[in-house]
C-alpha atoms as a PDB file:
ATOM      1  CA  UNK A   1     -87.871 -45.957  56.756  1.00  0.00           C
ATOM      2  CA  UNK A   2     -85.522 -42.670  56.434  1.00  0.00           C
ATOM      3  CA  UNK A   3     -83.348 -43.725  54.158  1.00  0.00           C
ATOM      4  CA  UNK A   4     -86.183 -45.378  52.041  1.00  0.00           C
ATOM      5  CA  UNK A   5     -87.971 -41.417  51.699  1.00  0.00           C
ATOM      6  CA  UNK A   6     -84.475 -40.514  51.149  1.00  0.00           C
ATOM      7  CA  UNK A   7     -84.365 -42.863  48.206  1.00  0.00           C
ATOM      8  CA  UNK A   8     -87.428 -41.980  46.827  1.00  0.00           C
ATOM      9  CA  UNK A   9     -87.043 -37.819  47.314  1.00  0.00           C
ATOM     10  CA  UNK A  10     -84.160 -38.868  45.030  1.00  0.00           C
ATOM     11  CA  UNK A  11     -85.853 -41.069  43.113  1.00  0.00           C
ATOM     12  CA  UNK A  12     -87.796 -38.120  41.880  1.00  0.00           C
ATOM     13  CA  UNK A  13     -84.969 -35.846  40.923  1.00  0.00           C
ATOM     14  CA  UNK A  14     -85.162 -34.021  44.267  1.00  0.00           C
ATOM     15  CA  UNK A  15     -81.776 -33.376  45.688  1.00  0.00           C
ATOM     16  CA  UNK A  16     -81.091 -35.080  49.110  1.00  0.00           C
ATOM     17  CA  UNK A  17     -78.440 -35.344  51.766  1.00  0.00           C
ATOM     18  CA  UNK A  18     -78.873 -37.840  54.337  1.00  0.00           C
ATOM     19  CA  UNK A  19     -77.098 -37.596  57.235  1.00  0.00           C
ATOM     20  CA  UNK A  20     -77.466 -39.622  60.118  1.00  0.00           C
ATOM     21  CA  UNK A  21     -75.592 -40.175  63.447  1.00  0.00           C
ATOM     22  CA  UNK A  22     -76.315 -42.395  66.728  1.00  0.00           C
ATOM     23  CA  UNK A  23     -78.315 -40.724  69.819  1.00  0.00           C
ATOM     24  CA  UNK A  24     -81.334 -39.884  68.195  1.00  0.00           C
ATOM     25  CA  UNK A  25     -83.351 -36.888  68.960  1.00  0.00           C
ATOM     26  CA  UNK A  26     -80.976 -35.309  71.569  1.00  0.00           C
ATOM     27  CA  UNK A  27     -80.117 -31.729  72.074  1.00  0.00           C
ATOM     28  CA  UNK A  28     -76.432 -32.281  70.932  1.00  0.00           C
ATOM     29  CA  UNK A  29     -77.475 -34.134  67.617  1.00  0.00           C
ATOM     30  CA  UNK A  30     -79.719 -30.974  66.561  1.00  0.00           C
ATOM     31  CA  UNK A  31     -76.806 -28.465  67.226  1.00  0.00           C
ATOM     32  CA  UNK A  32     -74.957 -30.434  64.901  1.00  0.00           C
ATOM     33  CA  UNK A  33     -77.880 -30.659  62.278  1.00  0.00           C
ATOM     34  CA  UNK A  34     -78.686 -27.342  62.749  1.00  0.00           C
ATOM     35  CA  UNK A  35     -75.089 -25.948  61.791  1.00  0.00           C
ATOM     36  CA  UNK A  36     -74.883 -28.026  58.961  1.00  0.00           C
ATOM     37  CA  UNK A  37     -78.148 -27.167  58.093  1.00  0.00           C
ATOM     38  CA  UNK A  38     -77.599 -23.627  57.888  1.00  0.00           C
ATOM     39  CA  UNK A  39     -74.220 -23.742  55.981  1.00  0.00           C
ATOM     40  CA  UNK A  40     -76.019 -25.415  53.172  1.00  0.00           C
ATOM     41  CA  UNK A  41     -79.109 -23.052  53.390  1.00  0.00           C
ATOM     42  CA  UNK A  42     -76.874 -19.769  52.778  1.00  0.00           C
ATOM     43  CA  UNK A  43     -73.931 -20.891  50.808  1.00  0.00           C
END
């Protein structure tokens, strides 16, 4: 299901990055999202 919205936010000419790693929805996962996250936000 994620990467299928992925797909079709792209699909639409919105600009994606999908990023996904094993654990799910742990602390130590959103530290990780959250710092790339932010680098992309203010670069």
């Amino acid at each position: 299901m994620k990467q299928f919205f992925a797909f079709l936010c792209a699909a639409h000419g919105y600009p994606v990055t999908y990023y996904e790693s094993a654990g799910g929805h742990i602390w130590r996962n959103w530290r990780v999202y959250l710092t790339v996250f932010a680098q992309k936000l203010f670069k």
